[in-house]
PDB file of N, CA and C in Angstrom:
ATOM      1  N   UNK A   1     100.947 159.362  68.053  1.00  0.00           N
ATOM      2  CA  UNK A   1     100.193 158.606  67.081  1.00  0.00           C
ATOM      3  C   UNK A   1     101.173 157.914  66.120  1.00  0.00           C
ATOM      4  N   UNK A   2     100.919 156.996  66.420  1.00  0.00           N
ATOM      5  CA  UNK A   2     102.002 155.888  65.238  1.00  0.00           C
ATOM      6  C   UNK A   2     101.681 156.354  63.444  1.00  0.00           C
ATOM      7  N   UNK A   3     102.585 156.078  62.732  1.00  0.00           N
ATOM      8  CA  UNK A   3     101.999 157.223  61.260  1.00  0.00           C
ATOM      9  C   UNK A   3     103.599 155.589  60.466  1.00  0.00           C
ATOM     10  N   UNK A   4     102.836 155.784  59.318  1.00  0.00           N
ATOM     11  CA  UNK A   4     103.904 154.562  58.399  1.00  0.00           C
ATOM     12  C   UNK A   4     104.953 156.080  57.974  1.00  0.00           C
ATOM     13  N   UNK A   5     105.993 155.792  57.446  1.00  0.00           N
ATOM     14  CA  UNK A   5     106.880 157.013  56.763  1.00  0.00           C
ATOM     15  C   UNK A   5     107.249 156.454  55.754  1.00  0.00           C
ATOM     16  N   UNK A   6     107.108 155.344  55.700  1.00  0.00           N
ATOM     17  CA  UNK A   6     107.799 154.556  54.060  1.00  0.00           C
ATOM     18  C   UNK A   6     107.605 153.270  54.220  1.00  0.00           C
ATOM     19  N   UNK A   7     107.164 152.891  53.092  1.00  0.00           N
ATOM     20  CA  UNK A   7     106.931 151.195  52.405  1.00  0.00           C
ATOM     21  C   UNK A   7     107.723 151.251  51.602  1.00  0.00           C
ATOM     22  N   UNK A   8     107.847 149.951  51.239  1.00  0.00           N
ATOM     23  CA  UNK A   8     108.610 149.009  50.297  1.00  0.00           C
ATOM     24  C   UNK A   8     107.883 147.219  49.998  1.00  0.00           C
ATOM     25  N   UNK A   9     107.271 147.176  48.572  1.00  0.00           N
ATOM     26  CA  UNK A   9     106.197 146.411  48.136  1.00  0.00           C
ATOM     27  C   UNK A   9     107.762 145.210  48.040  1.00  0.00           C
ATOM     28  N   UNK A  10     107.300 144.031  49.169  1.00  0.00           N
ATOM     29  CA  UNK A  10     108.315 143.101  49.311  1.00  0.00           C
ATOM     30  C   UNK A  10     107.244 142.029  48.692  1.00  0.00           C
ATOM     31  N   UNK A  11     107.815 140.692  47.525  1.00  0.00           N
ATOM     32  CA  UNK A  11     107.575 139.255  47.371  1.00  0.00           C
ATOM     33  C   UNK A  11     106.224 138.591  48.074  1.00  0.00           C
ATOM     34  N   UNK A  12     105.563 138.167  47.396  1.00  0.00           N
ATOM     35  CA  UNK A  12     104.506 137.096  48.396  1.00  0.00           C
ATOM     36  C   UNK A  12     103.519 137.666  49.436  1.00  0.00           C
ATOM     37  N   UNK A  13     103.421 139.064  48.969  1.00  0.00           N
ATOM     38  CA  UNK A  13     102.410 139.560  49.592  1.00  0.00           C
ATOM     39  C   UNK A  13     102.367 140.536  51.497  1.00  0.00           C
ATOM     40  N   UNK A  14     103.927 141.043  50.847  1.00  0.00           N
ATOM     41  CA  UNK A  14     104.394 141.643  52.489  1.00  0.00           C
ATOM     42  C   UNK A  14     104.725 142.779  52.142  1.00  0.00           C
ATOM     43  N   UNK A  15     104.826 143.565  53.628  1.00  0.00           N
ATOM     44  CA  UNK A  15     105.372 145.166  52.834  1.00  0.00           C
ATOM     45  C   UNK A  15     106.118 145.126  54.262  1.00  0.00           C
ATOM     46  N   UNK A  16     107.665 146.244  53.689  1.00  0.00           N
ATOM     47  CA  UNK A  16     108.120 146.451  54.447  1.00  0.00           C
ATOM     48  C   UNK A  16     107.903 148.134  54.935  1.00  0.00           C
ATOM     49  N   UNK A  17     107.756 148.422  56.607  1.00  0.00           N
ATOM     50  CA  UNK A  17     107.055 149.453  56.680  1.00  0.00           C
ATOM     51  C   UNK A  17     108.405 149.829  57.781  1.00  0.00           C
ATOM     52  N   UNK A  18     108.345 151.571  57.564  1.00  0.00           N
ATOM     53  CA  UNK A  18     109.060 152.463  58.528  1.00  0.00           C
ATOM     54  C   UNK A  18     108.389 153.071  58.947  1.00  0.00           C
ATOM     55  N   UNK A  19     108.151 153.510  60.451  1.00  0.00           N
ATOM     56  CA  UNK A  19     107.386 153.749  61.026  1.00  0.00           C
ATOM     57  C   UNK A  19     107.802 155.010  61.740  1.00  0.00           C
ATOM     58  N   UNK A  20     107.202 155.966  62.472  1.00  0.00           N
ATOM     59  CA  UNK A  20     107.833 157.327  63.021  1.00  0.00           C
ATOM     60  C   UNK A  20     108.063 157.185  64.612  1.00  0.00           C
ATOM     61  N   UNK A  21     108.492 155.662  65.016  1.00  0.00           N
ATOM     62  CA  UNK A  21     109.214 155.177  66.091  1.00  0.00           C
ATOM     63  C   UNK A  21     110.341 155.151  66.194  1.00  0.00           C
ATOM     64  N   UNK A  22     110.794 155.363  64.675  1.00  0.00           N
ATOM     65  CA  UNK A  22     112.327 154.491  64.270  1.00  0.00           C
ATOM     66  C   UNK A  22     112.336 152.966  64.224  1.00  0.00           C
ATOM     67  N   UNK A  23     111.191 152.794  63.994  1.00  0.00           N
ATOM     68  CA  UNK A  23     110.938 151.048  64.007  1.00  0.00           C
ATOM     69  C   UNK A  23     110.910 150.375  62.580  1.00  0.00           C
ATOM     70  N   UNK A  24     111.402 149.349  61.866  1.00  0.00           N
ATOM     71  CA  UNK A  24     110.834 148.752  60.661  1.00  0.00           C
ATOM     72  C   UNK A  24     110.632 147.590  60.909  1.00  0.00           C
ATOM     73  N   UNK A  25     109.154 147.257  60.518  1.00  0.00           N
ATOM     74  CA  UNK A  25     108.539 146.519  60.422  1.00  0.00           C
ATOM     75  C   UNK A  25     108.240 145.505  58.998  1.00  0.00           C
ATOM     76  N   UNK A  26     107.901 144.292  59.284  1.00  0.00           N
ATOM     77  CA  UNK A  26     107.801 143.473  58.017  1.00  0.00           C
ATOM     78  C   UNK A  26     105.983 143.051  58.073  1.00  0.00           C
ATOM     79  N   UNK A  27     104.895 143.005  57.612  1.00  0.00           N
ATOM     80  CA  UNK A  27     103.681 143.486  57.437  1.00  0.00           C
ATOM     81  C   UNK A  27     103.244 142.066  56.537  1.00  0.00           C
ATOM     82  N   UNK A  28     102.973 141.009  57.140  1.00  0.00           N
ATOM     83  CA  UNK A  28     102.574 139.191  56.049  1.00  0.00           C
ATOM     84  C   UNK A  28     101.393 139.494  55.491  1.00  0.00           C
ATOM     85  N   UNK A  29     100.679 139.636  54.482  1.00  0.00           N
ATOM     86  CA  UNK A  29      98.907 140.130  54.014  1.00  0.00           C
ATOM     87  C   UNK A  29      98.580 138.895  54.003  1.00  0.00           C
ATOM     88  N   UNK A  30      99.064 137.882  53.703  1.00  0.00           N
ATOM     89  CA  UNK A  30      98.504 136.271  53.143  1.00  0.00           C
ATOM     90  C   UNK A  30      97.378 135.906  54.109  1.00  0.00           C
ATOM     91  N   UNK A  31      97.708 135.864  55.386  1.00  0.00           N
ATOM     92  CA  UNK A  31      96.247 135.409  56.116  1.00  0.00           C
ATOM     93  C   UNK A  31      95.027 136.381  55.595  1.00  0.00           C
ATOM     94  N   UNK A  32      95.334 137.665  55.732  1.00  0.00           N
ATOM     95  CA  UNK A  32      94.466 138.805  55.303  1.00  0.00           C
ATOM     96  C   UNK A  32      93.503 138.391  53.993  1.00  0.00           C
ATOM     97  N   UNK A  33      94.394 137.624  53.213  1.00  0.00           N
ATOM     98  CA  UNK A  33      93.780 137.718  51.408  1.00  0.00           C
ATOM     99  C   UNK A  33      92.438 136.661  51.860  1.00  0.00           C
ATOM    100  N   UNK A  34      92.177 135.745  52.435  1.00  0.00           N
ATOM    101  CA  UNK A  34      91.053 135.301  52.733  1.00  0.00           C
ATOM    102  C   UNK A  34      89.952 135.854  53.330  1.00  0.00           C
ATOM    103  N   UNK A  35      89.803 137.443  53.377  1.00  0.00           N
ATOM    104  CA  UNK A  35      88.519 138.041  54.157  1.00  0.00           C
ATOM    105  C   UNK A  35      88.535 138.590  52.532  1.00  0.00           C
ATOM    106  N   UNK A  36      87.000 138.764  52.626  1.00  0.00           N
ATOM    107  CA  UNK A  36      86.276 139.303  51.446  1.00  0.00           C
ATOM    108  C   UNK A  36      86.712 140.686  50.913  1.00  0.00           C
ATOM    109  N   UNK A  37      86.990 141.398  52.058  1.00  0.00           N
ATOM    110  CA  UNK A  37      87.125 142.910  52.245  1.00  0.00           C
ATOM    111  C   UNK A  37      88.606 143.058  51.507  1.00  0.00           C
ATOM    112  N   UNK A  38      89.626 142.373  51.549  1.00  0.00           N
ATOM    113  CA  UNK A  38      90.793 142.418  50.824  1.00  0.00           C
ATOM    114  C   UNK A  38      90.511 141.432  49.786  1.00  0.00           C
ATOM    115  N   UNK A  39      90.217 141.402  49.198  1.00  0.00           N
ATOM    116  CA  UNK A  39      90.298 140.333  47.840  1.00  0.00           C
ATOM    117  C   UNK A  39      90.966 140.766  46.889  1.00  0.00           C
ATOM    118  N   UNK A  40      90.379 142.335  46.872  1.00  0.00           N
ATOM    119  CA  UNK A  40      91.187 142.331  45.635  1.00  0.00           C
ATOM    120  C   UNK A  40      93.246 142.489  45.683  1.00  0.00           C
ATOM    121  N   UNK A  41      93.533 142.781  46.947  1.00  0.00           N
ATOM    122  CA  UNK A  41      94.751 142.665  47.234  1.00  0.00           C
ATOM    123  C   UNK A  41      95.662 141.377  46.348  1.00  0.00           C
ATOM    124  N   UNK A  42      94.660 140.248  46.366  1.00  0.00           N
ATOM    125  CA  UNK A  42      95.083 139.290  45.883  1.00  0.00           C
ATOM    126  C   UNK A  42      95.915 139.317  44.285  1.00  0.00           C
ATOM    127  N   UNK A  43      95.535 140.476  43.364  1.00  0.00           N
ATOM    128  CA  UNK A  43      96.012 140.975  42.194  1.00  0.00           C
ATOM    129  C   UNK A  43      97.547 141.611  42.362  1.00  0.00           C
ATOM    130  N   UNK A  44      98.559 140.730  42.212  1.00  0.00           N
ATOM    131  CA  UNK A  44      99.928 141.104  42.450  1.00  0.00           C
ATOM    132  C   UNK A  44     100.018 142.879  41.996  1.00  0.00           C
ATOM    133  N   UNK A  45      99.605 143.462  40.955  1.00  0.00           N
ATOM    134  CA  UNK A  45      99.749 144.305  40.026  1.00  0.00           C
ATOM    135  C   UNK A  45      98.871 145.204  41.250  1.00  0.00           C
ATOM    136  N   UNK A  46      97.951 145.343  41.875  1.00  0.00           N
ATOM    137  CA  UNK A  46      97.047 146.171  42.715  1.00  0.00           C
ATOM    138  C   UNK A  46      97.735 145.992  44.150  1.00  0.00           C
ATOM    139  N   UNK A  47      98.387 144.808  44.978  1.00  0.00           N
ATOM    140  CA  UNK A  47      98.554 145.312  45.906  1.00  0.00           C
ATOM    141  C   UNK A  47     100.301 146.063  45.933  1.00  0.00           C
ATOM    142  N   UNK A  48     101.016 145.781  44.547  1.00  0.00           N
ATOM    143  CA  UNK A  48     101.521 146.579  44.487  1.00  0.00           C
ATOM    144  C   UNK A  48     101.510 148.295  44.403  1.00  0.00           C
ATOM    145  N   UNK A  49     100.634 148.523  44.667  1.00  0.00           N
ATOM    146  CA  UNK A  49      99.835 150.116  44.661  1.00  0.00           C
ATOM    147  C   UNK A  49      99.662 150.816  45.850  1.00  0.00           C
ATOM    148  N   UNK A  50     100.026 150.073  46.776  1.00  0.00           N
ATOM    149  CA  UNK A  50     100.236 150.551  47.882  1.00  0.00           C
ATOM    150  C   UNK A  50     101.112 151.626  48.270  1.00  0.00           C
ATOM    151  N   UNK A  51     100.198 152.674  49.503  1.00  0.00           N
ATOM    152  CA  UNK A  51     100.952 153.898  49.385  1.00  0.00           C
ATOM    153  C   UNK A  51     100.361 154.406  50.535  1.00  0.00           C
ATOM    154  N   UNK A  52     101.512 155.544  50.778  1.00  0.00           N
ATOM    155  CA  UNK A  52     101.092 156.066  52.109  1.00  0.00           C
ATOM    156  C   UNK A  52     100.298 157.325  52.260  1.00  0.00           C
ATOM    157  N   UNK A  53      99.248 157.304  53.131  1.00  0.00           N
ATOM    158  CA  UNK A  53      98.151 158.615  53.008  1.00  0.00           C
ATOM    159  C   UNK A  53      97.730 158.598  54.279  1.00  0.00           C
ATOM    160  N   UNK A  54      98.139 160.038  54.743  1.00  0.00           N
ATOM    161  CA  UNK A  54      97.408 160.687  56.164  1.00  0.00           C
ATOM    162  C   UNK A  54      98.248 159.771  57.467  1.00  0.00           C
ATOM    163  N   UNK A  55      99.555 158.767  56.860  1.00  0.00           N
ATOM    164  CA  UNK A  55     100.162 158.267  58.053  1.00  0.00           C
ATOM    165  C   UNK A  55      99.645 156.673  57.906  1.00  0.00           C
ATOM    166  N   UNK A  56      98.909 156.465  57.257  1.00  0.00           N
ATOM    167  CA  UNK A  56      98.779 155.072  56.947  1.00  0.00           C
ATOM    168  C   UNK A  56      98.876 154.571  56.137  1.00  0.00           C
ATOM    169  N   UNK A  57      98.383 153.280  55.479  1.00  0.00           N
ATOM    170  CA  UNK A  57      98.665 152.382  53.924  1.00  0.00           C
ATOM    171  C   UNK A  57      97.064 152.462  53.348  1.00  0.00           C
ATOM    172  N   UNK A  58      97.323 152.881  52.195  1.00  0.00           N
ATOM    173  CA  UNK A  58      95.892 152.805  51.229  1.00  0.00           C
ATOM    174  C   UNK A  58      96.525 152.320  49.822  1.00  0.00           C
ATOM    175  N   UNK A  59      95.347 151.133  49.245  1.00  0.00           N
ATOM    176  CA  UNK A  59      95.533 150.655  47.920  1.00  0.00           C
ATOM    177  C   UNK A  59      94.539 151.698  46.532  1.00  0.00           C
ATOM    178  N   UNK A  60      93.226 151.682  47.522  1.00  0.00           N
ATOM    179  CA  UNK A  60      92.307 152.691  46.985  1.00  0.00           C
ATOM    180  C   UNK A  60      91.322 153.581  47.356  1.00  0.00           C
ATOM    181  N   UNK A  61      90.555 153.913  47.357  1.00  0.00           N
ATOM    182  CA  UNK A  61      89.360 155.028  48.060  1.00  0.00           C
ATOM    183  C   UNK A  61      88.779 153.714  49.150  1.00  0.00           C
ATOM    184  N   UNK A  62      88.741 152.429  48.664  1.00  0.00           N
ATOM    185  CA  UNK A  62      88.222 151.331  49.356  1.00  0.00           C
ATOM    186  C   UNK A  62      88.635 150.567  50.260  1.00  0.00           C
ATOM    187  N   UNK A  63      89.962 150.737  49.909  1.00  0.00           N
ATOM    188  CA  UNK A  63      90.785 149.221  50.676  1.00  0.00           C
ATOM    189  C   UNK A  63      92.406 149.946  51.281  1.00  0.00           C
ATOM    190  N   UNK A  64      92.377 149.632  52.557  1.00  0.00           N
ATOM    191  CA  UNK A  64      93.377 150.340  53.255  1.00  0.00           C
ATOM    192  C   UNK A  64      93.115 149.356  54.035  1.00  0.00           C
ATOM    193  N   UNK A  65      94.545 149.408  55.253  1.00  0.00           N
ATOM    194  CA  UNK A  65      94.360 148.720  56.516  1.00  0.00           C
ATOM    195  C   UNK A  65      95.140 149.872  58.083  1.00  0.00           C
ATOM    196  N   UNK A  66      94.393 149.683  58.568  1.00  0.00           N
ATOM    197  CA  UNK A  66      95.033 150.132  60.193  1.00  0.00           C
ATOM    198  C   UNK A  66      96.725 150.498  60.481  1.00  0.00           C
ATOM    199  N   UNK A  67      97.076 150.986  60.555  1.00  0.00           N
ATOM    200  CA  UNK A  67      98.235 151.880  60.747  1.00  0.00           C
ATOM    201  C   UNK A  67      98.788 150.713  62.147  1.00  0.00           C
ATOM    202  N   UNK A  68      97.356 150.906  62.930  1.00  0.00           N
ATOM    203  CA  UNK A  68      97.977 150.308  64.246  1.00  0.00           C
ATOM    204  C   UNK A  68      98.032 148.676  64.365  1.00  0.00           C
ATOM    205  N   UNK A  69      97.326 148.239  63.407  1.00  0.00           N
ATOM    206  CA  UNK A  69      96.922 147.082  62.995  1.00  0.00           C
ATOM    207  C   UNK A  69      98.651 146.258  62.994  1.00  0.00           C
ATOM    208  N   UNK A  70      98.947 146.928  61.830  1.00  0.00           N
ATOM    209  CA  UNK A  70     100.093 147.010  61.150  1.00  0.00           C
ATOM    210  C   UNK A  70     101.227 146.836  61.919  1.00  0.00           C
ATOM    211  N   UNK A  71     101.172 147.958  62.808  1.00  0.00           N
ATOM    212  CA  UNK A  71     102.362 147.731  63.682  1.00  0.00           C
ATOM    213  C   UNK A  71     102.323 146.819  64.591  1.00  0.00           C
ATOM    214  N   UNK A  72     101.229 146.491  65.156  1.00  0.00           N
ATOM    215  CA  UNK A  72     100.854 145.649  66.147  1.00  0.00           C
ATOM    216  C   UNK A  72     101.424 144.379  65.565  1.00  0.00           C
ATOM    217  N   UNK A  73     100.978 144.018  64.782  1.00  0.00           N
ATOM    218  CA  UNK A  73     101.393 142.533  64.165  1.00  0.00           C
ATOM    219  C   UNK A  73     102.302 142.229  62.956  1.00  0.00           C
ATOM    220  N   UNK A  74     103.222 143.553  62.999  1.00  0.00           N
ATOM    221  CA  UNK A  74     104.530 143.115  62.220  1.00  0.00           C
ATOM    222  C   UNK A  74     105.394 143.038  62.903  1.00  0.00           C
ATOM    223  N   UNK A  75     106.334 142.243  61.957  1.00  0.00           N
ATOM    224  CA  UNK A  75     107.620 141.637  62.945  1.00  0.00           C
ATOM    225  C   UNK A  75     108.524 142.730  62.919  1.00  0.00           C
ATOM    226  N   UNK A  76     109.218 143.378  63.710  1.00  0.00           N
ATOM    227  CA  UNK A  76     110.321 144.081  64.069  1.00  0.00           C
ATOM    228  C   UNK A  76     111.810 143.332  63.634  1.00  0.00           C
ATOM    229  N   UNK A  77     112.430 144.629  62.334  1.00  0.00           N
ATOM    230  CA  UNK A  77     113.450 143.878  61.897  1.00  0.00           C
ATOM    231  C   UNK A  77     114.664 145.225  62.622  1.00  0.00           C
ATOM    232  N   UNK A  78     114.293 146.000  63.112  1.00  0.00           N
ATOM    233  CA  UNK A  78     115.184 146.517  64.237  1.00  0.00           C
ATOM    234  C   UNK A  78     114.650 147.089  65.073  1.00  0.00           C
TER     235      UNK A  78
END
């Protein structure tokens, strides 16, 4: 089961993610901020709040995204 092990809240709305592959990944939200369901991400100060729980990314009781999501469609920086 793929699980995040560490973020890092990067510029312009990206996170950089370590993953329990030995993989790091770079994670773009910007297309994301246009669905209703992330909006509030859009608050520099809130999606800086991001954090890791149970192996994935959560902002609040509400707003989290897919672990596999994540990996699937971040870019591999090794």
């Amino acid at each position: 089961m793929i699980q995040a092990t560490k973020i890092k809240i990067l510029p312009d709305y990206k996170l950089l993610i370590d993953f329990n592959t030995n993989e790091t990944k770079v994670y773009d939200f910007t297309e994301d901020l246009n669905h209703p369901i992330f909006s509030k991400l859009r608050n520099k100060v809130f999606f800086g709040k991001a954090q890791i729980a149970s192996g994935g990314i959560i902002w609040d009781e509400d707003t989290d995204m897919a672990i596999e999501h994540l990996y699937e469609q971040g870019i591999s920086l090794r």
